[in-house]
C-alpha atoms as a PDB file:
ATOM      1  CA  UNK A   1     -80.530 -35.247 -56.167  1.00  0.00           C
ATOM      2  CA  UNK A   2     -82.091 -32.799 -53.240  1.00  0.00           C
ATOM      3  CA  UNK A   3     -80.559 -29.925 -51.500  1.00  0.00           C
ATOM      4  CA  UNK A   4     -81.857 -27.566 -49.264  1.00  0.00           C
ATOM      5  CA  UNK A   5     -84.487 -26.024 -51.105  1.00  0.00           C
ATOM      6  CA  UNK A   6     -84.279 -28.211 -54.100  1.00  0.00           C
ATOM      7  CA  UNK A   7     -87.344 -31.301 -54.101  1.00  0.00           C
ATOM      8  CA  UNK A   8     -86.290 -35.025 -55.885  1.00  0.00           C
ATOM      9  CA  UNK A   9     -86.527 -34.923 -59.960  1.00  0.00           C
ATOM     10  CA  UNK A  10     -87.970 -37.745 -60.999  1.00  0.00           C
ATOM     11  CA  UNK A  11     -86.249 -39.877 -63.855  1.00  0.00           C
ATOM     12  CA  UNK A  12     -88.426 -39.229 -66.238  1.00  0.00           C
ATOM     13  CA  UNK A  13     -88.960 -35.591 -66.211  1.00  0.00           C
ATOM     14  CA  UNK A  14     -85.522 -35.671 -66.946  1.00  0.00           C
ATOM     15  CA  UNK A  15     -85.933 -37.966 -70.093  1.00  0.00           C
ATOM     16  CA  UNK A  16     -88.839 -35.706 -71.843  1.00  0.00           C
ATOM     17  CA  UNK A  17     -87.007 -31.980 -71.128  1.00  0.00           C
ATOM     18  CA  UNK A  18     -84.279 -30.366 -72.530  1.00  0.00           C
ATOM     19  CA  UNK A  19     -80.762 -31.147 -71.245  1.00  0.00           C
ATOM     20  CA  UNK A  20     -79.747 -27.894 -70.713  1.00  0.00           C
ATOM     21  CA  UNK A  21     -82.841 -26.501 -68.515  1.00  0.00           C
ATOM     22  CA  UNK A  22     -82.048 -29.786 -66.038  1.00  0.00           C
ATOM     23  CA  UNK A  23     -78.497 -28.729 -65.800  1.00  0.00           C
ATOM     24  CA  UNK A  24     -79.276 -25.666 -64.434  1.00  0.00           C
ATOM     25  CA  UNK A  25     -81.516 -26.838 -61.941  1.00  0.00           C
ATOM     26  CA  UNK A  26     -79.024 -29.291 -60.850  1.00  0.00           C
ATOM     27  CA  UNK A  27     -76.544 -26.608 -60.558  1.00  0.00           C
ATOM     28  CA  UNK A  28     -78.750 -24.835 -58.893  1.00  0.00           C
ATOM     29  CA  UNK A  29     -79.600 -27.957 -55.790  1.00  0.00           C
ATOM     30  CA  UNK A  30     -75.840 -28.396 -56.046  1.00  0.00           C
ATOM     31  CA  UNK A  31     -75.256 -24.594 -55.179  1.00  0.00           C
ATOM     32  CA  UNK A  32     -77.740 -24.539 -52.397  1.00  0.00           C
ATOM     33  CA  UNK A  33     -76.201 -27.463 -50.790  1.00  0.00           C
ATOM     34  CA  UNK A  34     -72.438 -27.178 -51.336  1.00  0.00           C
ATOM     35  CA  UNK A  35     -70.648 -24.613 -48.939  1.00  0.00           C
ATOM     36  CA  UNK A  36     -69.010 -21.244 -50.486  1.00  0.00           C
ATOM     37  CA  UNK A  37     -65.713 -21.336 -50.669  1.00  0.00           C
ATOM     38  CA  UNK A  38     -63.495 -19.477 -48.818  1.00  0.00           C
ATOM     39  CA  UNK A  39     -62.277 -15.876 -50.467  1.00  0.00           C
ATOM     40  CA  UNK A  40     -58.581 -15.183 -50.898  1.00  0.00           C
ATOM     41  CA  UNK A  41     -59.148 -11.806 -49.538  1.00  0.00           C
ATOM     42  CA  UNK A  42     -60.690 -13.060 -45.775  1.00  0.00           C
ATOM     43  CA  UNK A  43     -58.847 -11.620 -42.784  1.00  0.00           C
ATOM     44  CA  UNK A  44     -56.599 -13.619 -40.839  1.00  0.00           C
ATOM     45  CA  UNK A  45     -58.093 -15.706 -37.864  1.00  0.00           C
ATOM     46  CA  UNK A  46     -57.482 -13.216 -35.289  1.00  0.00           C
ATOM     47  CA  UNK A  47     -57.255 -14.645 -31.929  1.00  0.00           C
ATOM     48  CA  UNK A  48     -56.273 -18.353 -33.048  1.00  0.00           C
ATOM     49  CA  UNK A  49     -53.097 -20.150 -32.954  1.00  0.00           C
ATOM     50  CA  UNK A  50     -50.375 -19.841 -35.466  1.00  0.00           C
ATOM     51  CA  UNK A  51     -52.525 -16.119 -36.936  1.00  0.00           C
ATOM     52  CA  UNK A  52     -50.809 -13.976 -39.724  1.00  0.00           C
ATOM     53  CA  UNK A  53     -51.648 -11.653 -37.710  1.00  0.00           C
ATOM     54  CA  UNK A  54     -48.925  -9.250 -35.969  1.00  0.00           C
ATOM     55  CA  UNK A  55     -49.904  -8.815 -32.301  1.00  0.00           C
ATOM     56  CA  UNK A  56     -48.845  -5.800 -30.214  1.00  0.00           C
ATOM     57  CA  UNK A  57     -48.417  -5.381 -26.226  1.00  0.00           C
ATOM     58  CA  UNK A  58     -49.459  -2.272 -24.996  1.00  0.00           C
ATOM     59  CA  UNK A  59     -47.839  -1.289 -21.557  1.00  0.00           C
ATOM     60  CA  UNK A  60     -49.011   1.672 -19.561  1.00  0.00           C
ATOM     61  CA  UNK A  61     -47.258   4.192 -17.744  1.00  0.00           C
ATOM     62  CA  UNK A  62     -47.457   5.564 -13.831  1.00  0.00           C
ATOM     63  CA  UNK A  63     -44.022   5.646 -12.061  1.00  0.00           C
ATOM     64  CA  UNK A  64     -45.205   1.825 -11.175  1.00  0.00           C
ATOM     65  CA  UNK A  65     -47.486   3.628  -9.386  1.00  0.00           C
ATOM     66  CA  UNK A  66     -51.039   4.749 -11.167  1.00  0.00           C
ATOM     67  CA  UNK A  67     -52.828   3.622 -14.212  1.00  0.00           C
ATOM     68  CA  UNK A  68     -52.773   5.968 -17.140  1.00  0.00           C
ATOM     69  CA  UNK A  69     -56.431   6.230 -17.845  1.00  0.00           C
ATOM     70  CA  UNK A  70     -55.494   8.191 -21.517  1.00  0.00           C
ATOM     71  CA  UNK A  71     -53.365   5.042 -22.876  1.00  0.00           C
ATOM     72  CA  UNK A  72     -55.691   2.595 -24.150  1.00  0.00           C
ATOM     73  CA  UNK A  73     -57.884   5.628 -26.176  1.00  0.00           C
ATOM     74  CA  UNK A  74     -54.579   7.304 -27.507  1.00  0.00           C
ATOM     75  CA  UNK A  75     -52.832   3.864 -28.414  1.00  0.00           C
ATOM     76  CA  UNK A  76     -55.175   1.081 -29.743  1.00  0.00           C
ATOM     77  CA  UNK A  77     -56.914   2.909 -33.018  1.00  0.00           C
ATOM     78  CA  UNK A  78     -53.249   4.071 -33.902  1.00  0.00           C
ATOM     79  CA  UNK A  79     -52.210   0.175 -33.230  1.00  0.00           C
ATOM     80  CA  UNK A  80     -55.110  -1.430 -35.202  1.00  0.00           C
ATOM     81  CA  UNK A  81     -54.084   1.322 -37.909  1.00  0.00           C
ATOM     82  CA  UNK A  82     -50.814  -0.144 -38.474  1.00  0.00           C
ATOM     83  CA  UNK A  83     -52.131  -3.569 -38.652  1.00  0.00           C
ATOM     84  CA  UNK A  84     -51.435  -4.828 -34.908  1.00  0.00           C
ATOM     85  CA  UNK A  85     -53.926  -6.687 -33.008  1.00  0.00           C
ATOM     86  CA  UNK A  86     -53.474  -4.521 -29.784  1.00  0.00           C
ATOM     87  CA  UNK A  87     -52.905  -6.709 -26.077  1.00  0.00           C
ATOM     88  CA  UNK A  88     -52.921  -4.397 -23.045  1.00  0.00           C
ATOM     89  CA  UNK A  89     -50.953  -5.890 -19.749  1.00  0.00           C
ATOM     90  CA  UNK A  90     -52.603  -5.018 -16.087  1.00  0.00           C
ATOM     91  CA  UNK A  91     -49.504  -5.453 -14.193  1.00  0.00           C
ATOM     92  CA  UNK A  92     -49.839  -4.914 -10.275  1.00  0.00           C
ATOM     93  CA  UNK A  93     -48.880  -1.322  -9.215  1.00  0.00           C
ATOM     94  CA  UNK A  94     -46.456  -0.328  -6.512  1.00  0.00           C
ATOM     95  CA  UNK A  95     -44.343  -3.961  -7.149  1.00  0.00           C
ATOM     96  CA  UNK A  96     -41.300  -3.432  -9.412  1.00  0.00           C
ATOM     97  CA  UNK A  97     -40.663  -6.695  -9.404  1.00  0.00           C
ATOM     98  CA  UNK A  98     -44.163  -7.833  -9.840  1.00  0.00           C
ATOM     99  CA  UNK A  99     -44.651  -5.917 -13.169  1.00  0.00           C
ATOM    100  CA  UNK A 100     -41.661  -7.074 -14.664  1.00  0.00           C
ATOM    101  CA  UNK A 101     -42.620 -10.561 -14.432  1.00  0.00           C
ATOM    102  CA  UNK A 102     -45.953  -9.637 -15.348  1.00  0.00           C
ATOM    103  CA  UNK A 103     -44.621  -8.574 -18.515  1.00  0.00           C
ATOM    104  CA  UNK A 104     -42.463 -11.239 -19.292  1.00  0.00           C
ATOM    105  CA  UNK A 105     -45.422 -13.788 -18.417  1.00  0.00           C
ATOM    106  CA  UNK A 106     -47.856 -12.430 -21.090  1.00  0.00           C
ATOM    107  CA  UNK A 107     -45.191 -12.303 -23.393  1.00  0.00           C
ATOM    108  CA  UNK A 108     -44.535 -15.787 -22.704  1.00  0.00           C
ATOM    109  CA  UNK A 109     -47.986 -16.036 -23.098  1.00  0.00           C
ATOM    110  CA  UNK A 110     -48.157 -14.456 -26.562  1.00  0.00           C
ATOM    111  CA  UNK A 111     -44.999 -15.987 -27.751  1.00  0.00           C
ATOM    112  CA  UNK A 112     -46.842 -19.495 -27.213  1.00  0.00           C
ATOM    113  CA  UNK A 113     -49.879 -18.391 -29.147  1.00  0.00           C
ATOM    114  CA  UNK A 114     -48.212 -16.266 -32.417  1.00  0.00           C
ATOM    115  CA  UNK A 115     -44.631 -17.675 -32.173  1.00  0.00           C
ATOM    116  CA  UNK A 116     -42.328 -14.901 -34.494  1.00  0.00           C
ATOM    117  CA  UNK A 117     -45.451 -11.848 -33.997  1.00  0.00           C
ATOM    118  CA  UNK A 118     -44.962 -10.406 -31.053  1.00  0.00           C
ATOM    119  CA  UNK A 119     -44.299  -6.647 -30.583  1.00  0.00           C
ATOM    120  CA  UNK A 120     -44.405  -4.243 -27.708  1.00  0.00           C
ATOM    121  CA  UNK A 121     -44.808  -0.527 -26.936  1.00  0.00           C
ATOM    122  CA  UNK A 122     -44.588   1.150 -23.773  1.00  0.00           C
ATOM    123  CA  UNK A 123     -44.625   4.785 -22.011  1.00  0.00           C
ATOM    124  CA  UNK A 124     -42.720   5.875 -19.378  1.00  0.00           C
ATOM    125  CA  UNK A 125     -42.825   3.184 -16.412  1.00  0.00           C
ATOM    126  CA  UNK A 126     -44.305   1.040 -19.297  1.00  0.00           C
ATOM    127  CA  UNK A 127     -41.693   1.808 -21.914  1.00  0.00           C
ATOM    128  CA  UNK A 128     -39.214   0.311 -19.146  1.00  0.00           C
ATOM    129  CA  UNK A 129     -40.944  -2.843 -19.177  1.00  0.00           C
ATOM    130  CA  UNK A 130     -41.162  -2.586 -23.132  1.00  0.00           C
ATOM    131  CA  UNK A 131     -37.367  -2.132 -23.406  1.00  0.00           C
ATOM    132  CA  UNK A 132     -36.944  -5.261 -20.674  1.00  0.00           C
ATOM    133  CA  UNK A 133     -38.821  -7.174 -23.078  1.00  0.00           C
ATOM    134  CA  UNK A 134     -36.697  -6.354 -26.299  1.00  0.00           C
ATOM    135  CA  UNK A 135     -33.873  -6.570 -24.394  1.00  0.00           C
ATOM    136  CA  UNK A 136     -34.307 -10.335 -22.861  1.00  0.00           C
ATOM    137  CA  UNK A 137     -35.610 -11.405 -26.428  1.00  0.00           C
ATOM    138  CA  UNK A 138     -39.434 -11.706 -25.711  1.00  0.00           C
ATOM    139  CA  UNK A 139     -40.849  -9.605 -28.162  1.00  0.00           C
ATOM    140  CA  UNK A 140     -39.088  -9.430 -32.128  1.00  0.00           C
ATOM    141  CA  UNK A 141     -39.041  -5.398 -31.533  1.00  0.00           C
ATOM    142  CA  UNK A 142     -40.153  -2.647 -29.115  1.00  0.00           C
ATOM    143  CA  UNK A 143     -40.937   1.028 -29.048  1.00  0.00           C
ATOM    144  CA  UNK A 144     -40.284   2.777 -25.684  1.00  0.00           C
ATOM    145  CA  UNK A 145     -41.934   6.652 -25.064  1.00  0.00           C
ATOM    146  CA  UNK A 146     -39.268   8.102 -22.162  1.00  0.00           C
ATOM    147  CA  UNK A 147     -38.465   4.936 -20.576  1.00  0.00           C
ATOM    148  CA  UNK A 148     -36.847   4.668 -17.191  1.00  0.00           C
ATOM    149  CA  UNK A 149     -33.540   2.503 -18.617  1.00  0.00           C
ATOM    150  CA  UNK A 150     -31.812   3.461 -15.092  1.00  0.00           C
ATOM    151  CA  UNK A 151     -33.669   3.292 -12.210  1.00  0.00           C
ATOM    152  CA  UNK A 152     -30.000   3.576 -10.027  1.00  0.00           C
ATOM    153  CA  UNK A 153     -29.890   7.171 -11.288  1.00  0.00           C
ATOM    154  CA  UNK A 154     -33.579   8.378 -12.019  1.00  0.00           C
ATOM    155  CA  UNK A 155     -33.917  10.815  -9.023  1.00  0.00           C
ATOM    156  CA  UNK A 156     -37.119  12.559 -10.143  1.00  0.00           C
ATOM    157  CA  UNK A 157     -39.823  10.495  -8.236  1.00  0.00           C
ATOM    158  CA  UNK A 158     -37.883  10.930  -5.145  1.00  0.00           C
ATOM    159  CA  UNK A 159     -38.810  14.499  -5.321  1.00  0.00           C
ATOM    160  CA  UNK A 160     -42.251  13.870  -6.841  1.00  0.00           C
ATOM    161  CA  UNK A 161     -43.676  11.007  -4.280  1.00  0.00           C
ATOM    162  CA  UNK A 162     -40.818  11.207  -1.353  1.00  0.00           C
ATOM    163  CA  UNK A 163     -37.856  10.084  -0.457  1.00  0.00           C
ATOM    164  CA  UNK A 164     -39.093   6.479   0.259  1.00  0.00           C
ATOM    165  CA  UNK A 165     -40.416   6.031  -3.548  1.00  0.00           C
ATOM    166  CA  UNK A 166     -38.095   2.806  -4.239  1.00  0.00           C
ATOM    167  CA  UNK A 167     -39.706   1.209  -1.169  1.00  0.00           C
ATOM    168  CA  UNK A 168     -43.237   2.763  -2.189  1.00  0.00           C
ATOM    169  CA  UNK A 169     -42.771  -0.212  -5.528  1.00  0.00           C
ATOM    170  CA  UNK A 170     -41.101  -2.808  -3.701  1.00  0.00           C
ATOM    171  CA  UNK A 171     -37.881  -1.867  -5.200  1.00  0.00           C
ATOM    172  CA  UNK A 172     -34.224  -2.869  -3.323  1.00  0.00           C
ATOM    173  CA  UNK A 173     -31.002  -1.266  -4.543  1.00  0.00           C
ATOM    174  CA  UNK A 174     -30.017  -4.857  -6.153  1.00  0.00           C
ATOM    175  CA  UNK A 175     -33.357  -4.617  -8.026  1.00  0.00           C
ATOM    176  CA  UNK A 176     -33.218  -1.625  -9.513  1.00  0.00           C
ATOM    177  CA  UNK A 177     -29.466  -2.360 -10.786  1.00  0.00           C
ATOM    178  CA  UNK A 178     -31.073  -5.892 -12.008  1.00  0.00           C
ATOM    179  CA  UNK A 179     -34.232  -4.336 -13.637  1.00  0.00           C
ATOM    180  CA  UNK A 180     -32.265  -1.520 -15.111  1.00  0.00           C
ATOM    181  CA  UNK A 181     -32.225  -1.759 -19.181  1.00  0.00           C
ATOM    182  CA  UNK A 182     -29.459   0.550 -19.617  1.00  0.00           C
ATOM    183  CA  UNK A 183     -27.070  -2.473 -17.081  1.00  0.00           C
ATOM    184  CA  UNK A 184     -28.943  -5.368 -19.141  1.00  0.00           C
ATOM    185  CA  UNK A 185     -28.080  -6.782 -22.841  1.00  0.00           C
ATOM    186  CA  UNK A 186     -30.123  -5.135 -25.872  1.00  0.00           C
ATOM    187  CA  UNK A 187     -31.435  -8.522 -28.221  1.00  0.00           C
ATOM    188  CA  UNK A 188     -33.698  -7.529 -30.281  1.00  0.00           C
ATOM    189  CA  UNK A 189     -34.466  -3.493 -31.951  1.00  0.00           C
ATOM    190  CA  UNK A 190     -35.331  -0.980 -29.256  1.00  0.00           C
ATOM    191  CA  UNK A 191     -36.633   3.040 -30.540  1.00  0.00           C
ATOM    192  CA  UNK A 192     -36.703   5.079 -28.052  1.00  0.00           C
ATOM    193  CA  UNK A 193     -39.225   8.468 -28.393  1.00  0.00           C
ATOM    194  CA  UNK A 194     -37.677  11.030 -25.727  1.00  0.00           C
ATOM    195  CA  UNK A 195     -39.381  14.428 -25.492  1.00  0.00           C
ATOM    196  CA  UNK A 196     -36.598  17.129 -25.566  1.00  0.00           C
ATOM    197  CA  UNK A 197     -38.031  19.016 -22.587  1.00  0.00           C
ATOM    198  CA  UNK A 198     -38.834  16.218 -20.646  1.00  0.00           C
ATOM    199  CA  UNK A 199     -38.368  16.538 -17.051  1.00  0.00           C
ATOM    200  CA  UNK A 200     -39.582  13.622 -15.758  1.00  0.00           C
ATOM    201  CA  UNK A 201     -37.303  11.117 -17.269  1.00  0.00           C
ATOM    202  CA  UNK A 202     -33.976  13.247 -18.632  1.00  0.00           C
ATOM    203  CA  UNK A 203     -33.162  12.921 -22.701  1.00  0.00           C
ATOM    204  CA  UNK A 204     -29.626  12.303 -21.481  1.00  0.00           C
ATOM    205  CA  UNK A 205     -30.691   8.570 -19.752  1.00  0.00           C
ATOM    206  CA  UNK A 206     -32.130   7.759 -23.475  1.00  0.00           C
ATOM    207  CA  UNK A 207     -29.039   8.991 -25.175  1.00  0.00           C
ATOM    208  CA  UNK A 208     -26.895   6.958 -23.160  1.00  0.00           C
ATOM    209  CA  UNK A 209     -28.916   3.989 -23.632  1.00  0.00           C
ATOM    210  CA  UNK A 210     -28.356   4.213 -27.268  1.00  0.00           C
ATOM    211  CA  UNK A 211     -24.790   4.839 -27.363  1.00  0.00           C
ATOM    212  CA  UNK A 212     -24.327   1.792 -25.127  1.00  0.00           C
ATOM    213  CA  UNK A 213     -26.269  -0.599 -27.762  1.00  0.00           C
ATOM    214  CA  UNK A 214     -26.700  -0.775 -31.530  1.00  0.00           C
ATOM    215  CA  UNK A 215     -30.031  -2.267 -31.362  1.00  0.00           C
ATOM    216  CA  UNK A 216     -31.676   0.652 -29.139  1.00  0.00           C
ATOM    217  CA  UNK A 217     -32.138   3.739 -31.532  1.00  0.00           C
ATOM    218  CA  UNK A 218     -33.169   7.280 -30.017  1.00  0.00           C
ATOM    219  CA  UNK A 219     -35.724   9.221 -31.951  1.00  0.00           C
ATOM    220  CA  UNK A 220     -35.362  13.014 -29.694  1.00  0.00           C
ATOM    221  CA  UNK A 221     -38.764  14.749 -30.453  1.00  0.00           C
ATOM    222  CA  UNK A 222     -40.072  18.251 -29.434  1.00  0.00           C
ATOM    223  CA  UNK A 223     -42.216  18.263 -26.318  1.00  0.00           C
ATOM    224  CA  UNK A 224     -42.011  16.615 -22.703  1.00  0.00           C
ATOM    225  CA  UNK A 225     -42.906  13.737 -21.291  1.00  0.00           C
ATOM    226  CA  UNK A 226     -46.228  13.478 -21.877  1.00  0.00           C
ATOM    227  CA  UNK A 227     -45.463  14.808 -25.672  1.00  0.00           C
ATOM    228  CA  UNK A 228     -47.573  11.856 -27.478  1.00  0.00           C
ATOM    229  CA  UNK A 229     -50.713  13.643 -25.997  1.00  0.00           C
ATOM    230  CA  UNK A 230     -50.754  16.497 -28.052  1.00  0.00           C
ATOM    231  CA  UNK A 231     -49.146  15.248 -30.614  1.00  0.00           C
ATOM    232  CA  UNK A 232     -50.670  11.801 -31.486  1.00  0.00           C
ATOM    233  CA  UNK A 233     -49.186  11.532 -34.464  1.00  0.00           C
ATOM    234  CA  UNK A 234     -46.199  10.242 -32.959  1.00  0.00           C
ATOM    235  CA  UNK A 235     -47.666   7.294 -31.503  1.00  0.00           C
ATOM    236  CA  UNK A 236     -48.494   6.693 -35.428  1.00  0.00           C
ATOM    237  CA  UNK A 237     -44.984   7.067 -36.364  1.00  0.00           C
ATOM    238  CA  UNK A 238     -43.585   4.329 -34.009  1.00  0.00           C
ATOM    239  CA  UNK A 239     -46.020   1.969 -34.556  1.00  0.00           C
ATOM    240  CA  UNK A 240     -45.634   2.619 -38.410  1.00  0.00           C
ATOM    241  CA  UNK A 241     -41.623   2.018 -37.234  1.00  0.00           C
ATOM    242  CA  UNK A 242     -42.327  -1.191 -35.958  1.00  0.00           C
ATOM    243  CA  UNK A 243     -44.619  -2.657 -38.806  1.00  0.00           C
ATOM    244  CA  UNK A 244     -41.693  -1.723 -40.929  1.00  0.00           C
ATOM    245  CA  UNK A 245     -39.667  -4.393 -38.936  1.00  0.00           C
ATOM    246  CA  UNK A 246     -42.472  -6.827 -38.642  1.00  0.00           C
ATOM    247  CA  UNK A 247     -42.373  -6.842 -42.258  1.00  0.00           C
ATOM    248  CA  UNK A 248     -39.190  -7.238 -42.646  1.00  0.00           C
ATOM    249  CA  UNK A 249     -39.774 -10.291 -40.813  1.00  0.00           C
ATOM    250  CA  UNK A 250     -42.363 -11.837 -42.550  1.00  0.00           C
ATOM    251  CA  UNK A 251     -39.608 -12.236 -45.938  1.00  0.00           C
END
């Protein structure tokens, strides 16, 4: 018998010594060239097809507009904390229509990958592609920070980047009663975090998103629209919110 590290015993050696002394050199070859098995405790295969793993898309704000350079720092340690693996979606800015179906692509995308563990959170302009998502089915759940569910009635950016802002994204008037989440269907579990004093996005658009659907819940928190900034702990809250419904899935 050899093994890597172990030289041939010959036959008669084994004859003249002690039984037990040659068993534990055997054991010993055998170790060295056997594999070690696999411990119950090893992480999931991260990355790989059909994962235990729950996996997260991350969705940034910017009136569909900007980048939020603060997202991906504030969001993913909170995410891997809760046990997601965290995904974050570069969707083309100034094209309504374009980031929609950039979201509903890499949730296709995922879906394919880690069918049954796929979860979404978005701010602002990001939470309204997060609530799209629950709301079409793509994701099992969603959190959405101040999302824009009407984008017929939100008249802030009109102020904020002119009166041409819905052309500024691409956006027609059939569009933005098409893309709206509040004129849509609600599938799957939608929580809404609205800052009290925002006044970006108003509280009242969130509150009459979730009197229009059981599945979309409203969480009102102090703060504006930005309120997850200073208060990061929130952004720990939801994400403990929707591993609470992931596990709930996994029974």
């Amino acid at each position: 018998m050899t093994g890597a590290g172990c030289s041939r015993i010959p036959t008669r050696s084994i004859i003249r010594r002690a039984v037990a002394p040659c068993a534990a050199v055997l054991l010993a070859c055998l170790g060295l060239a056997l594999p070690a098995p696999a411990t119950a405790s090893a992480p999931p295969q991260v990355g790989k097809g059909h994962s235990l793993a729950r996996h997260l898309l991350l969705i940034h704000g910017g009136s569909f507009l900007y980048e939020d350079p603060l997202f991906e720092s504030l969001t993913r340690p909170r995410a891997v904390a809760a046990g997601f693996v965290p995904h974050y979606l570069a969707y083309p800015l100034g094209d309504l229509r374009g980031a929609v179906a950039a979201a509903q692509a890499e949730a296709r995308r995922l879906n394919a990958l880690y069918p049954g563990r796929v979860y979404a959170y978005g701010t602002s302009a990001g939470g309204t592609l997060a609530a799209l998502l629950a709301g079409d089915g793509m994701v099992e759940a969603a959190v959405a920070k101040a999302p824009i569910s009407d984008l017929v009635a939100w008249g802030w950016p009109l102020t904020a980047y002119g009166s041409d802002y819905y052309e500024q994204i691409g956006a027609t008037i059939p569009d933005r009663y098409r893309l709206s989440p509040l004129r849509r269907h609600a599938l799957r579990p939608l929580l809404i975090v609205h800052g009290r004093g925002d006044r970006v996005v108003p509280v009242a658009m969130s509150r009459q998103y979730a009197v229009k659907f059981k599945q979309v819940h409203l969480w009102v928190v102090q703060g504006g629209h930005h309120t997850e900034r200073t208060r990061p702990e929130l952004l720990s809250r939801a994400f403990q919110w929707l591993a609470r419904i992931a596990g709930a899935h996994d029974y």
